[in-house]
C-alpha atoms as a PDB file:
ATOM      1  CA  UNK A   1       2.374 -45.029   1.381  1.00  0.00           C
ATOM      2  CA  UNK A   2       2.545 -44.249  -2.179  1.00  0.00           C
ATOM      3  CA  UNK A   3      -0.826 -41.888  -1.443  1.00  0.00           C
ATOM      4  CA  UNK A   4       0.804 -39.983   0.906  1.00  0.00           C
ATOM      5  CA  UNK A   5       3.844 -39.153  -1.943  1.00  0.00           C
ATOM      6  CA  UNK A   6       0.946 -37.876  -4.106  1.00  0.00           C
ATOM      7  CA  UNK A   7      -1.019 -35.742  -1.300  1.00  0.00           C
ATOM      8  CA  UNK A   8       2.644 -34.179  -0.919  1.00  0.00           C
ATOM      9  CA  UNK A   9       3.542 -33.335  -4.018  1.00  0.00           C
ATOM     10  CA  UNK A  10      -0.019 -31.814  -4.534  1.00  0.00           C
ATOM     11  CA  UNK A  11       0.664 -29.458  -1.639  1.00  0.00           C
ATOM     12  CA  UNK A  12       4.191 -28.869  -3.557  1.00  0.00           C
ATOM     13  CA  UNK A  13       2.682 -27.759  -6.655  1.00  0.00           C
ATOM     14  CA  UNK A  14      -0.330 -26.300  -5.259  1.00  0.00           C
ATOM     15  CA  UNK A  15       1.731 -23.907  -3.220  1.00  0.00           C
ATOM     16  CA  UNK A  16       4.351 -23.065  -5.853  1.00  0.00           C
ATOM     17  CA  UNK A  17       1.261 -22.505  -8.281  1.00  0.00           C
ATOM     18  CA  UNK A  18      -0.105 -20.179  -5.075  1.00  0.00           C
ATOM     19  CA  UNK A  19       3.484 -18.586  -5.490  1.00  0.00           C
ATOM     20  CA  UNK A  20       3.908 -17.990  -9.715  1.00  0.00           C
ATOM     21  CA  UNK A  21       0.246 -16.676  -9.063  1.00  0.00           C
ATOM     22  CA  UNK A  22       1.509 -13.784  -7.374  1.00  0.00           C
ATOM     23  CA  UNK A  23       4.593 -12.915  -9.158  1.00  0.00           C
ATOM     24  CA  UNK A  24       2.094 -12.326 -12.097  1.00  0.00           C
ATOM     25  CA  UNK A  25       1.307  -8.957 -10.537  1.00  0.00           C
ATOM     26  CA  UNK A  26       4.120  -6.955 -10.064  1.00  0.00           C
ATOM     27  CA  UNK A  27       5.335  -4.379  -7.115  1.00  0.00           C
ATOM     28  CA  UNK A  28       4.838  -1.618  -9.623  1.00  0.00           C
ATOM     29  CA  UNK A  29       0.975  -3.087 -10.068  1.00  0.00           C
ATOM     30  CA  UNK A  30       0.268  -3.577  -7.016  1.00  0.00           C
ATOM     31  CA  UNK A  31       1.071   0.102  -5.762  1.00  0.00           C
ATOM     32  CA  UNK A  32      -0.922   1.571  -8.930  1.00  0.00           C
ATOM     33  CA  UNK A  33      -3.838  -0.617  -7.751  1.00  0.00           C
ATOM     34  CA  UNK A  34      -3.756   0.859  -4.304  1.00  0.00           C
ATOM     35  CA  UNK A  35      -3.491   4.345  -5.734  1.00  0.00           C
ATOM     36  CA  UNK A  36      -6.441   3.628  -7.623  1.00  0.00           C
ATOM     37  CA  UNK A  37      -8.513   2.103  -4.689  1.00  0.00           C
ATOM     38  CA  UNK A  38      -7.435   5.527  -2.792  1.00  0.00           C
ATOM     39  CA  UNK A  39      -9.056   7.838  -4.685  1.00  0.00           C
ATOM     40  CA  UNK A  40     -12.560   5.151  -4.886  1.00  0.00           C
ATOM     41  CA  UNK A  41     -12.847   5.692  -1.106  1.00  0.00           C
ATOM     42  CA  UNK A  42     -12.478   1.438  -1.223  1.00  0.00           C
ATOM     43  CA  UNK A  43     -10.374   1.662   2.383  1.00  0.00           C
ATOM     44  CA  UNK A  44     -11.042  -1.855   3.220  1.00  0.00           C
ATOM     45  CA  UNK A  45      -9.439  -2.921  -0.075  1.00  0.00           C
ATOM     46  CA  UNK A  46      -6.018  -1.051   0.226  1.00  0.00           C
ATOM     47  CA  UNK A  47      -5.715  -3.098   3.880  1.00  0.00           C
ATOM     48  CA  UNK A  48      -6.174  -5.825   1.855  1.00  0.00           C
ATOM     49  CA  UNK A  49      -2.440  -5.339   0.061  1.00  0.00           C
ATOM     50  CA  UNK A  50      -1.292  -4.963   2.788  1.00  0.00           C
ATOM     51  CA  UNK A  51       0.614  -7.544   5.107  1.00  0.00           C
ATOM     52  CA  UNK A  52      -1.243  -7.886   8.736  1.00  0.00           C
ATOM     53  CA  UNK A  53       1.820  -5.536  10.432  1.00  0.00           C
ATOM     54  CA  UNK A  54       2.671  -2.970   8.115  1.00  0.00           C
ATOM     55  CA  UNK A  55       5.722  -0.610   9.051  1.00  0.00           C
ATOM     56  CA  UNK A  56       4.731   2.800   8.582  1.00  0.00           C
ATOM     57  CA  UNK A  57       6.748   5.657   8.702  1.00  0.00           C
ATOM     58  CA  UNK A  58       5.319   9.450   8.797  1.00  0.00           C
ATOM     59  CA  UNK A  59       7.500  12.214   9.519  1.00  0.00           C
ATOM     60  CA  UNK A  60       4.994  14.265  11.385  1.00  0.00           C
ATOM     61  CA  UNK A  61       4.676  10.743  13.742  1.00  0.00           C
ATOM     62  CA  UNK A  62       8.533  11.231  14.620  1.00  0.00           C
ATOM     63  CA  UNK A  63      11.227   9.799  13.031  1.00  0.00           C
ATOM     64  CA  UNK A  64      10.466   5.668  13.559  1.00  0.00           C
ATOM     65  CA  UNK A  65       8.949   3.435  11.924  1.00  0.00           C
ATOM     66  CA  UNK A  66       5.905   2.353  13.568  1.00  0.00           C
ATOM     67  CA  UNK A  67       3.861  -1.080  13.491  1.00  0.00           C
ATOM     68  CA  UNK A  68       0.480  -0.652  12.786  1.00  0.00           C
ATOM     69  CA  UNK A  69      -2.122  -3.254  11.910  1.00  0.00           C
ATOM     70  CA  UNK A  70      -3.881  -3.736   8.460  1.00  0.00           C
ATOM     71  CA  UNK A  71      -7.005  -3.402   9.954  1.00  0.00           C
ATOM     72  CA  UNK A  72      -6.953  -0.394  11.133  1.00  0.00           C
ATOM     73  CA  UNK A  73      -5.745   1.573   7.965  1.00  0.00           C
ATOM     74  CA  UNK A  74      -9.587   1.651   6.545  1.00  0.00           C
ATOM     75  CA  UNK A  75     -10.274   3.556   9.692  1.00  0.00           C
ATOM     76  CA  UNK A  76      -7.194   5.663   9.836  1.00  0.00           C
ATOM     77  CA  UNK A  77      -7.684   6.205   5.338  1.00  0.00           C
ATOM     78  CA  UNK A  78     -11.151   7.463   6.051  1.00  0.00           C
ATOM     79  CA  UNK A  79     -10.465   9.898   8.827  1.00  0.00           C
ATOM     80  CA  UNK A  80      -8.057  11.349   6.368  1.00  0.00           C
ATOM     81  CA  UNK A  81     -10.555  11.506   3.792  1.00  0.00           C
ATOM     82  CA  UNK A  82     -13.258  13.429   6.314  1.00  0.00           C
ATOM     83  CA  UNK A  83     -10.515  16.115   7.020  1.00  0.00           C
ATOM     84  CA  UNK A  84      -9.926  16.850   3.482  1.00  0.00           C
ATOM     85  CA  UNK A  85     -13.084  16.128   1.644  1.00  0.00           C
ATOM     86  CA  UNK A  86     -12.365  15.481  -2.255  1.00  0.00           C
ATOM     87  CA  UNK A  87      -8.819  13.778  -1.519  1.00  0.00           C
ATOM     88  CA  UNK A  88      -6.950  12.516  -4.359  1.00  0.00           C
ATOM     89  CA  UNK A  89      -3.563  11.075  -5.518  1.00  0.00           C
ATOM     90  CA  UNK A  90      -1.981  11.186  -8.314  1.00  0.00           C
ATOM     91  CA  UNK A  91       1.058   9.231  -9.394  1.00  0.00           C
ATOM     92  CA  UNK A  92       3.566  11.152 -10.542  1.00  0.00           C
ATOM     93  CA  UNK A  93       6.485   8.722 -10.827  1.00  0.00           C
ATOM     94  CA  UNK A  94       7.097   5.057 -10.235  1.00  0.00           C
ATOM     95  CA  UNK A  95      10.347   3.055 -10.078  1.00  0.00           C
ATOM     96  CA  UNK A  96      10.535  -0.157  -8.864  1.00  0.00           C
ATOM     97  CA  UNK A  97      14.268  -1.538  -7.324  1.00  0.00           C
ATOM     98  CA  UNK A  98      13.686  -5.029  -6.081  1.00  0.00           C
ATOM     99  CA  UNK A  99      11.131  -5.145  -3.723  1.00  0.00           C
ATOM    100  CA  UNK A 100      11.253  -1.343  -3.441  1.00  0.00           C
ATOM    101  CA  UNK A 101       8.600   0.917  -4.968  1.00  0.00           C
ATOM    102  CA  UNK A 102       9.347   4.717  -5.130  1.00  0.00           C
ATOM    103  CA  UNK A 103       6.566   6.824  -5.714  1.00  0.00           C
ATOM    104  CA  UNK A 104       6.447  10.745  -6.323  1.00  0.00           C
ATOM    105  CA  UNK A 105       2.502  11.799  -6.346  1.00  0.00           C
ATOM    106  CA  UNK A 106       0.597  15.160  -6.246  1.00  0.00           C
ATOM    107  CA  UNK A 107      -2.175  14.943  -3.313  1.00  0.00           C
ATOM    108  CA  UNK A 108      -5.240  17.209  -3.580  1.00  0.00           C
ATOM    109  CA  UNK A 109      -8.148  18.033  -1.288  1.00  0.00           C
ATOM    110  CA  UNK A 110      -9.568  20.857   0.244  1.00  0.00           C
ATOM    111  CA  UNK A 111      -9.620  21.426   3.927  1.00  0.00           C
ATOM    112  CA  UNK A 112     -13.110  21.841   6.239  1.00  0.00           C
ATOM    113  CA  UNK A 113     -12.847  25.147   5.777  1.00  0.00           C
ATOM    114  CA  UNK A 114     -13.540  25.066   2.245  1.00  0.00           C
ATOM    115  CA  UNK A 115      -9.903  26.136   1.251  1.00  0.00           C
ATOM    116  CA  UNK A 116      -8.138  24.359  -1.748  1.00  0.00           C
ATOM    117  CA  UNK A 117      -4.444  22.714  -1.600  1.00  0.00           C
ATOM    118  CA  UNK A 118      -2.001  20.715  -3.406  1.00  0.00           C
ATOM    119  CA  UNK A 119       0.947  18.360  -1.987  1.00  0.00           C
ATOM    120  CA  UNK A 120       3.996  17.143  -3.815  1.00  0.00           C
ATOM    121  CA  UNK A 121       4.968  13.507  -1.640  1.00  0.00           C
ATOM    122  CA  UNK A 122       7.097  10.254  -2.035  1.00  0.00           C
ATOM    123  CA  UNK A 123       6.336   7.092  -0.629  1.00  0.00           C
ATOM    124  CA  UNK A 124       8.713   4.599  -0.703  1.00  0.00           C
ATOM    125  CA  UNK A 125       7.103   1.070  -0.614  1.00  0.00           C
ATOM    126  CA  UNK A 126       8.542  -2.576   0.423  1.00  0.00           C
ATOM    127  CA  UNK A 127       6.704  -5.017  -1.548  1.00  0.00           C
ATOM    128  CA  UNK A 128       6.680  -8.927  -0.385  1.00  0.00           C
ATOM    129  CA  UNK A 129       5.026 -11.678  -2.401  1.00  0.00           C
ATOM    130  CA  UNK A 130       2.523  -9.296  -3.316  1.00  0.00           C
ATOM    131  CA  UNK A 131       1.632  -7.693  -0.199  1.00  0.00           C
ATOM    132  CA  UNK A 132       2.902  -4.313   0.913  1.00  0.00           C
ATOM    133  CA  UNK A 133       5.201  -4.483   4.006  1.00  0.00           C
ATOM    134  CA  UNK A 134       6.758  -0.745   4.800  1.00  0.00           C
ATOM    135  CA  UNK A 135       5.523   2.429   3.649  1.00  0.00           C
ATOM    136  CA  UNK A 136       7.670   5.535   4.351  1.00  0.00           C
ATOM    137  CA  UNK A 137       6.556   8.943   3.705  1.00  0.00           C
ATOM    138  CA  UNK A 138       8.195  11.905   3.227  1.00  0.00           C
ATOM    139  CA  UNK A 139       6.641  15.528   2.218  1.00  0.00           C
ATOM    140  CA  UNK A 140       6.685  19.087   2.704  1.00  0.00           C
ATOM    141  CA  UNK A 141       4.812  19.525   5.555  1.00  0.00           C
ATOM    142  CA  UNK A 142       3.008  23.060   6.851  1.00  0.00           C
END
């Protein structure tokens, strides 16, 4: 009996250990981090912050969020990426509120046809135990 107290509290302390672990890196840290992965093409990495279902919202998509699944985002990043060869984000400003992570960046690329643009966007973030959750978009549009 007194074995099993032990292989408990183990699992206790190995879990809460799992949990301080996380808190270590915080909301604001783990959004820079996916910026960064962004702009070194590492798509498979920035699905890997993310939760399995990740709420996504994207004005041009209509007005709802929408569930997609982390494992399609490396697919969905690089198609991006092929429309606008030489895509990169900048972070402009960061604020974190809770688990809330507000983010003003200035996207750059250049379109297949060779033509050169800039992008002023906020994404709005929900951060949980160190995975991102909700991502809402919001830009100017053509």
């Amino acid at each position: 009996m007194q074995s099993v107290g032990v292989n408990e509290e183990n699992i206790v302390l190995t879990k809460t250990l799992e949990m301080q672990a996380r808190k270590t890196v915080s909301n604001i840290e783990t959004i820079k981090h996916l910026y960064d992965l962004f702009n070194q093409r590492k798509w498979q990495e920035i699905a890997n912050l993310c939760t399995e279902d990740i709420e996504v919202l994207n004005p041009k998509n209509g007005e709802q969020f929408q569930v997609k699944k982390s494992t399609e985002l490396p697919q969905r990043i690089a198609a991006i990426a092929h429309k606008h060869p030489g895509i990169t984000e900048k972070i402009l400003y960061i604020q974190e509120s809770g688990n809330l992570v507000y983010v003003q960046f200035l996207t750059k690329g250049q379109s297949k046809n060779g033509t050169h643009w800039e992008q002023l966007a906020w994404n709005i973030f929900t951060v949980d135990t160190g995975k991102i959750t909700k991502v809402a978009t919001y830009s100017n549009l053509p």
